[in-house]
N, C-alpha and C. Protein backbone atom coordinates (compact mmCIF):
# COMPACT_ATOMS: atom_id res chain seq x y z
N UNK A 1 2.61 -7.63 -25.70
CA UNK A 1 2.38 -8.97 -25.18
C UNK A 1 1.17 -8.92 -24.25
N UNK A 2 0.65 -9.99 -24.42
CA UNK A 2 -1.15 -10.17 -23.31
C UNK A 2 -0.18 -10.47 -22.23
N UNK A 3 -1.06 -9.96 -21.42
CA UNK A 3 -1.17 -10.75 -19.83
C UNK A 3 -1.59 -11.81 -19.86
N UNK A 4 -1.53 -13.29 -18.56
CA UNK A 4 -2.27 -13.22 -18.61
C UNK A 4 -3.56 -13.06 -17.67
N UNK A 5 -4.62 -14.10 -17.21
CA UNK A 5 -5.44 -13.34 -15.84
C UNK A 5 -4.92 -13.37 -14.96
N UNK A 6 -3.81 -13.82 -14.76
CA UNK A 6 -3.63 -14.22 -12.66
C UNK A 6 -2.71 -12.91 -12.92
N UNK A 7 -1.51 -12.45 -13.79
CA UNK A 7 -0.96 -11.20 -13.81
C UNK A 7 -1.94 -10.26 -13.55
N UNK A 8 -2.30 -10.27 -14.35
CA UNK A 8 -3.95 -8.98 -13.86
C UNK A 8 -4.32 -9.13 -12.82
N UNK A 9 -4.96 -10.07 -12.01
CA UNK A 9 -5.13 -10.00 -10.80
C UNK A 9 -4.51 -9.51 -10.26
N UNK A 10 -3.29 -10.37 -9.75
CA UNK A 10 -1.90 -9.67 -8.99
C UNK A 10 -1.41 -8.31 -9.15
N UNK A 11 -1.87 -7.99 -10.20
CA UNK A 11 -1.56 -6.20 -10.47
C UNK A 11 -2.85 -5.58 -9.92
N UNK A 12 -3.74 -6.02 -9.86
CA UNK A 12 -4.80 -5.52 -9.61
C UNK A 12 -4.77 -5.46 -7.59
N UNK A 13 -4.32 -6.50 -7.46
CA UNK A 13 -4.58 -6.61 -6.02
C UNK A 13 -3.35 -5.98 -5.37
N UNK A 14 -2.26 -5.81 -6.40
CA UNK A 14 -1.25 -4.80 -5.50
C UNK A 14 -1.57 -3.66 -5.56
N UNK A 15 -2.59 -3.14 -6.59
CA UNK A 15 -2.47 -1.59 -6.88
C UNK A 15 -3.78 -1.18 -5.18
N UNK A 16 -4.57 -2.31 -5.07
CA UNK A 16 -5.54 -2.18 -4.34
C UNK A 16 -4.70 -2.10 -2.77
N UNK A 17 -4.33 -2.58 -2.57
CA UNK A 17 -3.30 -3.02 -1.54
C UNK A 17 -2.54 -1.57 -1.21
N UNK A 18 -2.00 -0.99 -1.89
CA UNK A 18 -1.23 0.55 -1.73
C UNK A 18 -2.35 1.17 -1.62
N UNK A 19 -3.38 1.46 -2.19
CA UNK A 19 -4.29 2.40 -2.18
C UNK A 19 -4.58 2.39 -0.66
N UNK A 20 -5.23 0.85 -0.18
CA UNK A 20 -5.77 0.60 0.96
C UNK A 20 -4.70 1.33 2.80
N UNK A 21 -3.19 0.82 2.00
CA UNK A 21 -2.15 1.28 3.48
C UNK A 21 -2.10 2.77 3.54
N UNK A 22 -2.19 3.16 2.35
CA UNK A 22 -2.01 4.73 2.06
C UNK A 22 -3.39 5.51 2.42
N UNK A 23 -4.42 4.63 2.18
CA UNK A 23 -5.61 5.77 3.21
C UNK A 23 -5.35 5.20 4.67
N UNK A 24 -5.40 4.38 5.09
CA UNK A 24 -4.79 3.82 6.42
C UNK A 24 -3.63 4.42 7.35
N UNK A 25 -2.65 4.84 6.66
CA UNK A 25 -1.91 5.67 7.05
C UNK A 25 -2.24 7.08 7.46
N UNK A 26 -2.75 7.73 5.97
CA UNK A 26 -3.44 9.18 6.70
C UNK A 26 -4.51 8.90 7.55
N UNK A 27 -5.56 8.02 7.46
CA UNK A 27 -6.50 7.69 8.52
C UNK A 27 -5.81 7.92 9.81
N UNK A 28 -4.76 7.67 10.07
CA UNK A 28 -3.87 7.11 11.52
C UNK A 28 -3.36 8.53 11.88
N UNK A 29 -2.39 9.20 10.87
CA UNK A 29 -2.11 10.83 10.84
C UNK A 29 -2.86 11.75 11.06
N UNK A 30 -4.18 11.75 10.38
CA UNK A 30 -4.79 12.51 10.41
C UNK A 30 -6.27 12.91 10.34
N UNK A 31 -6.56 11.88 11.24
CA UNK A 31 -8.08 11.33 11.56
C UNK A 31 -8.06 11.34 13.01
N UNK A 32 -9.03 11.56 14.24
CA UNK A 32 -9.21 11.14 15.38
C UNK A 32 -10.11 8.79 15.22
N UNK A 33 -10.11 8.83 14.60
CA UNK A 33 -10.32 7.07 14.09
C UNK A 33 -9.73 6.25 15.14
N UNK A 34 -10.45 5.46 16.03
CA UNK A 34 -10.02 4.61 16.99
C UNK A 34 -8.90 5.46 17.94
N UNK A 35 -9.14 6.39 18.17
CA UNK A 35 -8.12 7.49 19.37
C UNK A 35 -8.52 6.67 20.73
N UNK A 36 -9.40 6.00 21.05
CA UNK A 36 -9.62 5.54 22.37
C UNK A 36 -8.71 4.50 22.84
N UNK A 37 -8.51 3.35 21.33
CA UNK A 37 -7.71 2.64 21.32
C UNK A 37 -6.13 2.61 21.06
N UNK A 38 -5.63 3.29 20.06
CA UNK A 38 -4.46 3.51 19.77
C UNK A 38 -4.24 5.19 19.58
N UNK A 39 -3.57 5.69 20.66
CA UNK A 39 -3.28 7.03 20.67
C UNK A 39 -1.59 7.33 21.38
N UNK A 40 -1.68 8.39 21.24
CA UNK A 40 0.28 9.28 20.95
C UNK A 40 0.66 8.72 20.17
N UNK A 41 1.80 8.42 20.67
CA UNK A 41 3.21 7.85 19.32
C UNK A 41 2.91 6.32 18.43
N UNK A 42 2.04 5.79 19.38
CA UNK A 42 1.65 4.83 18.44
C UNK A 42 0.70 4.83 17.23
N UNK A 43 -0.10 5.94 17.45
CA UNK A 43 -0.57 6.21 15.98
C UNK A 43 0.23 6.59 15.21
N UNK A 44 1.33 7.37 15.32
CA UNK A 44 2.36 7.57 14.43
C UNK A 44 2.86 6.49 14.22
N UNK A 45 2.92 5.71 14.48
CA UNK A 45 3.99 4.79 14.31
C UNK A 45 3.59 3.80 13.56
N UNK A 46 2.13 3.64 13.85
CA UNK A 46 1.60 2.57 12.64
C UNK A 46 1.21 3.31 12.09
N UNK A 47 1.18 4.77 11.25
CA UNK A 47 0.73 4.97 10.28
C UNK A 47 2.12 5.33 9.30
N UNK A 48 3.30 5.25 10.39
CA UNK A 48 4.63 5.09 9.32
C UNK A 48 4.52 3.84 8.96
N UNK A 49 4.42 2.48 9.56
CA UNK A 49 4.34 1.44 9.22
C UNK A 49 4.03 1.40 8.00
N UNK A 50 2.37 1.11 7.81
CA UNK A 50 1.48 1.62 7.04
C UNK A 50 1.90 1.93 5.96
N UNK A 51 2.72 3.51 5.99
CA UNK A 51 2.73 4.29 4.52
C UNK A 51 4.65 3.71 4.16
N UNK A 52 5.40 3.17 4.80
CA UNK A 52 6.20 2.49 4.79
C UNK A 52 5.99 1.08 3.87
N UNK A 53 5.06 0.29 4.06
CA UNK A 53 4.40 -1.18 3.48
C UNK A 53 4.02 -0.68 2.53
N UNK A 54 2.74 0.67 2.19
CA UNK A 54 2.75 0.86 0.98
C UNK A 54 3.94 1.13 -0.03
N UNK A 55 4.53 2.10 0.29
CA UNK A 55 5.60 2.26 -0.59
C UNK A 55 6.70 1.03 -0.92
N UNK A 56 7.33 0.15 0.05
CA UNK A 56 7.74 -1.21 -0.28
C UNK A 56 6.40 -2.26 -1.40
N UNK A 57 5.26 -1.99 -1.03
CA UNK A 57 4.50 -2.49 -2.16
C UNK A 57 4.38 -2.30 -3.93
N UNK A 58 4.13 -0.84 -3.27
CA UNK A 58 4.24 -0.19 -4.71
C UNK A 58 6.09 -0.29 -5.33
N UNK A 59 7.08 -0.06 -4.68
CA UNK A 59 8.36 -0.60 -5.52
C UNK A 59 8.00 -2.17 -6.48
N UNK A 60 7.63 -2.75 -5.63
CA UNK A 60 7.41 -4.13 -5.84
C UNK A 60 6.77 -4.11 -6.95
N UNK A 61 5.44 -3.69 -6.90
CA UNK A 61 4.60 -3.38 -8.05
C UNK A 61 5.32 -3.02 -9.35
N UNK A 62 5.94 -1.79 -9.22
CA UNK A 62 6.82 -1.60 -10.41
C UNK A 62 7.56 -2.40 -11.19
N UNK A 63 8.69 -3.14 -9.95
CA UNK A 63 9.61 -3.89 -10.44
C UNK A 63 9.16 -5.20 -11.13
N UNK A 64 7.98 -5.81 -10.55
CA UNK A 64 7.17 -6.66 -11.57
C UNK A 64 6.39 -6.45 -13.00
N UNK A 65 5.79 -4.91 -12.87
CA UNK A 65 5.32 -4.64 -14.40
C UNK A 65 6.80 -4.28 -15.22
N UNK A 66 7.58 -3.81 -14.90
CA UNK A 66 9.10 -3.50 -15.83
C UNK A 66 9.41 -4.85 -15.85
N UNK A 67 9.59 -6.00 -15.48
CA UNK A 67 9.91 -6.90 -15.62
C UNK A 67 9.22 -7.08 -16.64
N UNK A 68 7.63 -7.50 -16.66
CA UNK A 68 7.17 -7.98 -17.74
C UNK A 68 7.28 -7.25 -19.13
N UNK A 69 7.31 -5.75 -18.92
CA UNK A 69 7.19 -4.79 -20.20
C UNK A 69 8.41 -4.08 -20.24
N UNK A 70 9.41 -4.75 -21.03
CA UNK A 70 11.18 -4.32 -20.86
C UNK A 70 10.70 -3.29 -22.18
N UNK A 71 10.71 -1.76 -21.88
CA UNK A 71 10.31 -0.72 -22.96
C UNK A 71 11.15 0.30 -23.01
């Protein structure tokens, strides 16, 4: 079955979306990146956020392409 464009989009912009929290996250772990501003436990903490949102994204992601492609 076709897609059609706005599915593509929306797949497109979730896959972009995980990519984006998931370098964001290690950015936060394991980068000195804005240390002046957000440092100790709060960089941890938004970079659990972060890799937390990605992974609730990416479920999401899934559960919408299995929806469309029952295989």
């Amino acid at each position: 079955m076709k897609k059609s464009p706005t599915e593509l989009i929306n797949l497109s912009f979730s896959a972009l979306m995980v990519i984006i929290t998931i370098v964001g996250a290690f950015t936060f772990y394991f980068t000195d990146l804005l240390e002046d501003r957000v440092f100790g436990n709060k960089r941890y903490i938004l970079g659990t956020i972060f890799l937390g949102y990605s992974i609730y994204r990416s479920y999401r992601m899934y559960k919408a392409y299995k929806a469309n492609n029952p295989s």
